[in-house]
PDB file of N, CA and C in Angstrom:
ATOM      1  N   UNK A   1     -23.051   9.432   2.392  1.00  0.00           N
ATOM      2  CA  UNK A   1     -21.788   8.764   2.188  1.00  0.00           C
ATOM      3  C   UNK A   1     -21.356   8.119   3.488  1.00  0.00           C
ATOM      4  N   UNK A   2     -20.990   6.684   3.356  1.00  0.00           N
ATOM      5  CA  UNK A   2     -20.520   6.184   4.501  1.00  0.00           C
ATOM      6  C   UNK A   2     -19.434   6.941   4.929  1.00  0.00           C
ATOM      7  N   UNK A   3     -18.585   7.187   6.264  1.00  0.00           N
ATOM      8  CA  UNK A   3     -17.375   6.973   6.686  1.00  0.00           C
ATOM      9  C   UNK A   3     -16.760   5.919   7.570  1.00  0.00           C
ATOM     10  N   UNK A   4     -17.201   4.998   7.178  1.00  0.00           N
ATOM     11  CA  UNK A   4     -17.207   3.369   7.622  1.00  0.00           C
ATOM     12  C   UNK A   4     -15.308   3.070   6.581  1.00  0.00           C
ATOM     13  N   UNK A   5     -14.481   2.457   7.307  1.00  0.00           N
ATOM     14  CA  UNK A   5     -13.338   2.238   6.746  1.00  0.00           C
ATOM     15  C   UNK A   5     -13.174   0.276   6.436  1.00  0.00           C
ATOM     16  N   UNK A   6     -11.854  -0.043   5.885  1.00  0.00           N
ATOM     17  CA  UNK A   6     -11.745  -1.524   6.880  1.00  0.00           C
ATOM     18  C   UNK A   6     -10.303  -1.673   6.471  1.00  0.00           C
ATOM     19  N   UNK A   7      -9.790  -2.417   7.407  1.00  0.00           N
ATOM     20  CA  UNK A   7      -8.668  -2.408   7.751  1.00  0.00           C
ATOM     21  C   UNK A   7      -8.276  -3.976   7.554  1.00  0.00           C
ATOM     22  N   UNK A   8      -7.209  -3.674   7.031  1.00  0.00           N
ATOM     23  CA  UNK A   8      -7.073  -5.634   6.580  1.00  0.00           C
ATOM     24  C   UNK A   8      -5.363  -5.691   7.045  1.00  0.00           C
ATOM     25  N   UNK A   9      -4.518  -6.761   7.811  1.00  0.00           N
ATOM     26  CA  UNK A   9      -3.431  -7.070   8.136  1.00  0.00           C
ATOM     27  C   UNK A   9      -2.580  -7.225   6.665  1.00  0.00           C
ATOM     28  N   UNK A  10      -1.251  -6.984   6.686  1.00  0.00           N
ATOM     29  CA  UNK A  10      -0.349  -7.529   5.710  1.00  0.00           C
ATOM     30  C   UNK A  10       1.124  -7.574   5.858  1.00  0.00           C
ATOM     31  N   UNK A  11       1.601  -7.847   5.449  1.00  0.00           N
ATOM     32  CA  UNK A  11       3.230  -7.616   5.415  1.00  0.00           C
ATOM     33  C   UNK A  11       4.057  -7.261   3.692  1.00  0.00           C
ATOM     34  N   UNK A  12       5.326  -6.998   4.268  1.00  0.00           N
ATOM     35  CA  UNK A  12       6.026  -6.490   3.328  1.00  0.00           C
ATOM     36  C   UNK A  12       6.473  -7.937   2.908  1.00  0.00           C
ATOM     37  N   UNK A  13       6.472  -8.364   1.597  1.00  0.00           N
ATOM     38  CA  UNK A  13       6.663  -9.469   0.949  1.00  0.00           C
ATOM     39  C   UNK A  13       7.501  -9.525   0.056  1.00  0.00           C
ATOM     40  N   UNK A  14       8.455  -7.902  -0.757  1.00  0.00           N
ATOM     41  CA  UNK A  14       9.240  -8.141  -1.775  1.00  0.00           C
ATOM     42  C   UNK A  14       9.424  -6.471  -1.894  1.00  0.00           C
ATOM     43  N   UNK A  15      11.256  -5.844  -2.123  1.00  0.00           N
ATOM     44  CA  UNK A  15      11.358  -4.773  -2.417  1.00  0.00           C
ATOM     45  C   UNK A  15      12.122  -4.992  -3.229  1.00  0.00           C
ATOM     46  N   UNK A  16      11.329  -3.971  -4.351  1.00  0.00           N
ATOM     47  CA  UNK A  16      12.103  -3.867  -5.859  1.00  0.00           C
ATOM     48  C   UNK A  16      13.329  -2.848  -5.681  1.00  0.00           C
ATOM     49  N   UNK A  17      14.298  -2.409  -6.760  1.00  0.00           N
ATOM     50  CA  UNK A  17      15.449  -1.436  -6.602  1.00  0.00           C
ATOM     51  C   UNK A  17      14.613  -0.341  -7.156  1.00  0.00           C
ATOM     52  N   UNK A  18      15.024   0.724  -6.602  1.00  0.00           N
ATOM     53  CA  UNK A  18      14.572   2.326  -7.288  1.00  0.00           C
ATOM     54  C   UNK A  18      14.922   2.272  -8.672  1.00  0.00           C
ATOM     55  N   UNK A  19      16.079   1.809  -9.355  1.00  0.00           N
ATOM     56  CA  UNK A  19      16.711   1.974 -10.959  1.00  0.00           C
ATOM     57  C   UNK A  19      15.418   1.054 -11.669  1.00  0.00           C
ATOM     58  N   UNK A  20      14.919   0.445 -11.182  1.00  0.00           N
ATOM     59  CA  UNK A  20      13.625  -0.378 -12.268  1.00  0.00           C
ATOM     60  C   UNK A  20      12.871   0.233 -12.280  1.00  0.00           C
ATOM     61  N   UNK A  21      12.152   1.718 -11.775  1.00  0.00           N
ATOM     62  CA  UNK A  21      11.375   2.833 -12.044  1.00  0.00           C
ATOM     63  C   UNK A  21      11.846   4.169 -12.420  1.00  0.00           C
ATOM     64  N   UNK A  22      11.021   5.149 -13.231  1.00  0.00           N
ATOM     65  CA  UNK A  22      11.531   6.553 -14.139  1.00  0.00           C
ATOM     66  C   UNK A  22      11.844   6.967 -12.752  1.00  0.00           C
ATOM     67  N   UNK A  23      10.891   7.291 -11.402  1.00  0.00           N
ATOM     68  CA  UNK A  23      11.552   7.946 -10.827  1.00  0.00           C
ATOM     69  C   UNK A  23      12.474   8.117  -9.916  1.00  0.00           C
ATOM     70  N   UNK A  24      13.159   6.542 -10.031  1.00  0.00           N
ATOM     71  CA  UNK A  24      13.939   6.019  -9.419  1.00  0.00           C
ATOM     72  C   UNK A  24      13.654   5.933  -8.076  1.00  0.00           C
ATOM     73  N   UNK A  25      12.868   5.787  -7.213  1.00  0.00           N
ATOM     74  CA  UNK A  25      11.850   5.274  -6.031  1.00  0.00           C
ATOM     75  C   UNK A  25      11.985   3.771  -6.019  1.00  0.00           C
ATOM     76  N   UNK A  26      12.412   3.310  -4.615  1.00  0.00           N
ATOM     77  CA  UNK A  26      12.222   2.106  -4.089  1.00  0.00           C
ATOM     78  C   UNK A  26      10.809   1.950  -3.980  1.00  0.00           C
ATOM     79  N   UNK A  27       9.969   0.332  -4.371  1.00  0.00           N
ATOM     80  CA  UNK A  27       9.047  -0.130  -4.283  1.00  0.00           C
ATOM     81  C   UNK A  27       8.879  -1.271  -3.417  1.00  0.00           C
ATOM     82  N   UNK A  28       8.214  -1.455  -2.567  1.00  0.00           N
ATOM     83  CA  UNK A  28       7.717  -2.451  -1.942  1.00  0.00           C
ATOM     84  C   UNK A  28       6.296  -3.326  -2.333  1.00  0.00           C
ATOM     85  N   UNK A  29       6.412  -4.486  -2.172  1.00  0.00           N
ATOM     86  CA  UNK A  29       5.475  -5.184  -2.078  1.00  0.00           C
ATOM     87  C   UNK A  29       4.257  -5.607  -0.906  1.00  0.00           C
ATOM     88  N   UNK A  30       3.409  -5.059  -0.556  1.00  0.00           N
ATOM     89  CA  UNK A  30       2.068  -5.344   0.347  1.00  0.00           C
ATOM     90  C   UNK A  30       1.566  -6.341   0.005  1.00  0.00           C
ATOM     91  N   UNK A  31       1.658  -7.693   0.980  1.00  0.00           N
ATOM     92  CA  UNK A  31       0.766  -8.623   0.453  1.00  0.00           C
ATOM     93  C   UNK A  31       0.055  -8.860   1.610  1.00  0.00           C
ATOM     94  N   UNK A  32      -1.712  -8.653   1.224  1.00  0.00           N
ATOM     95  CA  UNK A  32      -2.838  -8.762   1.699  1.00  0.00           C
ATOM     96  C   UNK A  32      -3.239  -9.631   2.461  1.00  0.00           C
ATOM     97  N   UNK A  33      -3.172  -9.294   3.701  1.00  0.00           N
ATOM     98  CA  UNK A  33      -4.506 -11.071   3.998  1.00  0.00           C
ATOM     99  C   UNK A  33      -6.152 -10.532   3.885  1.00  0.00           C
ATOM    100  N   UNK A  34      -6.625 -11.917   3.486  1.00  0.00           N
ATOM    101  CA  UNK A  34      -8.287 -11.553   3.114  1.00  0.00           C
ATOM    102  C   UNK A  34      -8.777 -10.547   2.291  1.00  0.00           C
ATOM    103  N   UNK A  35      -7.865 -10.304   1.276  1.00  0.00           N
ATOM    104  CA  UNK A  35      -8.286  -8.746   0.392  1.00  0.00           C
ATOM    105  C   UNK A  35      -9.206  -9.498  -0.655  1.00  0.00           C
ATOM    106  N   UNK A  36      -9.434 -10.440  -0.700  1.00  0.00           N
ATOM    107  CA  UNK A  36     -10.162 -10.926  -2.038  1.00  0.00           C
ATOM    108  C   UNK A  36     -11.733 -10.776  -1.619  1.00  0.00           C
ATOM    109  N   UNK A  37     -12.263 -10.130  -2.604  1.00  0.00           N
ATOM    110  CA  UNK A  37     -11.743  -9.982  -4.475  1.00  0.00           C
ATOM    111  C   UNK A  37     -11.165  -9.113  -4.948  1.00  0.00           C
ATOM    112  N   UNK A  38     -10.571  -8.026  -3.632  1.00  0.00           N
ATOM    113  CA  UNK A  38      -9.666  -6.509  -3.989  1.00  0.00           C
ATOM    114  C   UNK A  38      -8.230  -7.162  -4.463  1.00  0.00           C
ATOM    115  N   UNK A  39      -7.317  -6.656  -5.125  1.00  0.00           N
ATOM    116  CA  UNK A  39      -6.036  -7.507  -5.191  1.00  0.00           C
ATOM    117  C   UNK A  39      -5.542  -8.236  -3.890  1.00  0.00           C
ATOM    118  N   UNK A  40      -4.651  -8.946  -4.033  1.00  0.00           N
ATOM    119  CA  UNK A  40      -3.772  -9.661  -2.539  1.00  0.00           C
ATOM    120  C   UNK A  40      -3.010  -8.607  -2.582  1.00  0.00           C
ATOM    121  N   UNK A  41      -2.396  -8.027  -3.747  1.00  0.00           N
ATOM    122  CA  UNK A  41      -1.004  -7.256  -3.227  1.00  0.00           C
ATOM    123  C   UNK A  41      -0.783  -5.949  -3.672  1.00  0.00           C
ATOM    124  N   UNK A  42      -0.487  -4.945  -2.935  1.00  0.00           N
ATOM    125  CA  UNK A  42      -0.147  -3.458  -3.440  1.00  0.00           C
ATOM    126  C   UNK A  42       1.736  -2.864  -3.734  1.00  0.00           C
ATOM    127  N   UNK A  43       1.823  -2.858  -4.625  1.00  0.00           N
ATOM    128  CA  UNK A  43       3.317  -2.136  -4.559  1.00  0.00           C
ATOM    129  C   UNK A  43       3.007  -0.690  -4.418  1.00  0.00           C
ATOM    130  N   UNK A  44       4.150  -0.409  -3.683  1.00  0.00           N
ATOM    131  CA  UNK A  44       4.009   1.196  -3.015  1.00  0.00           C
ATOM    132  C   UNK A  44       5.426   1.776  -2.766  1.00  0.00           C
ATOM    133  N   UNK A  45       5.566   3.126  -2.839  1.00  0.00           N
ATOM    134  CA  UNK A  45       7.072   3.396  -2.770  1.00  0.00           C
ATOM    135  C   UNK A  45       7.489   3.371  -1.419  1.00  0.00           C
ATOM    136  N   UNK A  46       8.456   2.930  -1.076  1.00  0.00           N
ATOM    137  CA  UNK A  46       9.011   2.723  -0.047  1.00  0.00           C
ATOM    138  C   UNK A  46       9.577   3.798   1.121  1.00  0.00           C
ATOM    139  N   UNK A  47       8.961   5.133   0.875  1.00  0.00           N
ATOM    140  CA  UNK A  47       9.567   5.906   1.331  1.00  0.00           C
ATOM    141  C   UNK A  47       9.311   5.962   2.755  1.00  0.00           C
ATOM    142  N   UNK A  48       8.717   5.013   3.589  1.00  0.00           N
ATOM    143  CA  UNK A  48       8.749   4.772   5.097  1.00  0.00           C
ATOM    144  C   UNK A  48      10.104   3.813   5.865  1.00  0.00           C
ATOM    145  N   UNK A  49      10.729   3.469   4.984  1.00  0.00           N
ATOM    146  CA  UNK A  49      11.762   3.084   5.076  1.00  0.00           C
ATOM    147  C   UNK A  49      11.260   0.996   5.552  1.00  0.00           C
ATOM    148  N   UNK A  50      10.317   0.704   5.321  1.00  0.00           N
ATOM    149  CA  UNK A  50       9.897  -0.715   5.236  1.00  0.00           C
ATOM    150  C   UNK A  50      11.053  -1.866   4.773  1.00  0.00           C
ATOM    151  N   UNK A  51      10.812  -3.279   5.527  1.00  0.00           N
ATOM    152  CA  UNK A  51      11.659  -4.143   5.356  1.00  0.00           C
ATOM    153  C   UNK A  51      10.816  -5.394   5.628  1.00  0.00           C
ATOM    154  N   UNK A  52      11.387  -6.174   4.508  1.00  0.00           N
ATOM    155  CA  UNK A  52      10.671  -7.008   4.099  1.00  0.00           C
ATOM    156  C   UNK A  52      10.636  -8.161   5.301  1.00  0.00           C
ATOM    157  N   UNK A  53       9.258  -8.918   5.576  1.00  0.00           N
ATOM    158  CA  UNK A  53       8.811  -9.635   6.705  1.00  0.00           C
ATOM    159  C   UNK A  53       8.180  -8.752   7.357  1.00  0.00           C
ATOM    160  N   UNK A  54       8.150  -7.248   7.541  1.00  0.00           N
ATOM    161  CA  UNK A  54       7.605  -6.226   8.452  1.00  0.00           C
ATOM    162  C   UNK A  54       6.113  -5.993   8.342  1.00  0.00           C
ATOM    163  N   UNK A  55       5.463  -6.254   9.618  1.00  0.00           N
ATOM    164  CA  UNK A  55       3.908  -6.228   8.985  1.00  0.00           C
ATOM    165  C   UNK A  55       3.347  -4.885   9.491  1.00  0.00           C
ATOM    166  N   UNK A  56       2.342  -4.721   8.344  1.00  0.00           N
ATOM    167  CA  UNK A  56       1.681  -3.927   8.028  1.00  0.00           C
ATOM    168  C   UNK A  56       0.186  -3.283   8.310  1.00  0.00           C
ATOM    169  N   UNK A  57      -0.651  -2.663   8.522  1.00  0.00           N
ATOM    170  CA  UNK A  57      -1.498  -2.488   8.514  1.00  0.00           C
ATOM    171  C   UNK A  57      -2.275  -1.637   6.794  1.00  0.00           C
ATOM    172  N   UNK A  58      -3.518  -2.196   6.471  1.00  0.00           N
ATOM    173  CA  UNK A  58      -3.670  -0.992   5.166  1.00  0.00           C
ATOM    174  C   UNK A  58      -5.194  -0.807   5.806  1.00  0.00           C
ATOM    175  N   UNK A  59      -5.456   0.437   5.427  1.00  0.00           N
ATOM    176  CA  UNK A  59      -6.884   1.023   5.952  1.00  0.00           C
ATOM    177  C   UNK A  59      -7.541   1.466   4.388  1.00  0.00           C
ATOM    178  N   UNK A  60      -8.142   1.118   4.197  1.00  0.00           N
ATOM    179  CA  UNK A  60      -8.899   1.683   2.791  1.00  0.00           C
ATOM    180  C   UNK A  60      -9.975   2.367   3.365  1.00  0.00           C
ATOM    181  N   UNK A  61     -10.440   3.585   3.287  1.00  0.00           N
ATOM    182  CA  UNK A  61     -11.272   4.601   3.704  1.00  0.00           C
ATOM    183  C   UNK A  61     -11.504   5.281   2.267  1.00  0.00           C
ATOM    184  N   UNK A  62     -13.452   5.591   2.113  1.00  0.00           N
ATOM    185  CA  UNK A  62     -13.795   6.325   0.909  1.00  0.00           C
ATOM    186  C   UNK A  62     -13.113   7.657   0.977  1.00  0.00           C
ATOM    187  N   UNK A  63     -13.408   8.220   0.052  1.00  0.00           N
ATOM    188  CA  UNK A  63     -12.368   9.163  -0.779  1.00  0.00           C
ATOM    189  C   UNK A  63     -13.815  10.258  -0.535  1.00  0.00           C
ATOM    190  N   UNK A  64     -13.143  11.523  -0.025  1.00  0.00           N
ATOM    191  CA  UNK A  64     -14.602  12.847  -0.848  1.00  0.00           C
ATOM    192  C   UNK A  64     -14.736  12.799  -2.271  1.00  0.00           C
ATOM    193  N   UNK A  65     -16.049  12.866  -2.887  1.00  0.00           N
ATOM    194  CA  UNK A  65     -15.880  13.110  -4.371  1.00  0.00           C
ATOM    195  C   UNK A  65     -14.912  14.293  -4.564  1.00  0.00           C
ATOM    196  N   UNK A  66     -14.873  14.223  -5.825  1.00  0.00           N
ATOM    197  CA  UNK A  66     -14.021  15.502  -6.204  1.00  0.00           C
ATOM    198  C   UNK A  66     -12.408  15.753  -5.183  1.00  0.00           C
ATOM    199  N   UNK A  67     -12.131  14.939  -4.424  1.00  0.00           N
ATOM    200  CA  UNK A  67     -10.756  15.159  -3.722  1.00  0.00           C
ATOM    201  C   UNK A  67      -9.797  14.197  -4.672  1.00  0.00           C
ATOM    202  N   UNK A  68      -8.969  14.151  -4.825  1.00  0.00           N
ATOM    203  CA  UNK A  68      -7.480  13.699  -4.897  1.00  0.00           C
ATOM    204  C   UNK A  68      -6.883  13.436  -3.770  1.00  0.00           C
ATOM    205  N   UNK A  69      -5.928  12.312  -3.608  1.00  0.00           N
ATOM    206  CA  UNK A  69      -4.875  12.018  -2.685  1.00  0.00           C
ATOM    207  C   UNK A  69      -3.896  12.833  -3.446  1.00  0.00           C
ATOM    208  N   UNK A  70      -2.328  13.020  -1.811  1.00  0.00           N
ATOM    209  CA  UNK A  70      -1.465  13.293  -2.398  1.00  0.00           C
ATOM    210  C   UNK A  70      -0.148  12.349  -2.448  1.00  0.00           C
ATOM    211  N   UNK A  71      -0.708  11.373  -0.852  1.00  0.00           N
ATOM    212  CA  UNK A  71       0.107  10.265  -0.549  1.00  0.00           C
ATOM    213  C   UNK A  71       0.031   9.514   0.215  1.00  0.00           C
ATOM    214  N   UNK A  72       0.460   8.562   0.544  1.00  0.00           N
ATOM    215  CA  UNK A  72       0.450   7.558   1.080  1.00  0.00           C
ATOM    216  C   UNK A  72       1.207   7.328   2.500  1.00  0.00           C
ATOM    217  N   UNK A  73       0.377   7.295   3.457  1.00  0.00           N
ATOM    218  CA  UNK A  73       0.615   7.120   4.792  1.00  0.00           C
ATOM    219  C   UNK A  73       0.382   5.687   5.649  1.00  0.00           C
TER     220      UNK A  73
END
């Protein structure tokens, strides 16, 4: 199994209100540079306290089989 990662630049591009989700969680918008053919954009809950124009870093790193995430850092 590789542990080879990659890391792609982005910014915060759009935050939704917590009341438009069950668990009432603020969402943000991640929009990608160079993610294609992965999506351009990730919504994610906002609980880092993010503001929109604020850029980002995203690291996508393989997963152990059989592990689960629990969250998002």
């Amino acid at each position: 199994m590789s542990t080879s990662s990659v890391r792609l630049a982005g910014n915060i591009s759009e935050i939704s209100r917590a009341g438009l989700y069950s668990d009432r969680r603020e969402r943000v918008t991640v929009s990608v540079e160079g993610a294609e053919p992965l999506y351009a954009e990730l919504r994610l809950p906002n609980d880092q306290g993010w503001s929109v124009g604020q850029k980002v870093m995203v690291a996508i790193v393989p997963a152990d089989s059989g592990e689960g995430w629990d969250s998002i850092t």
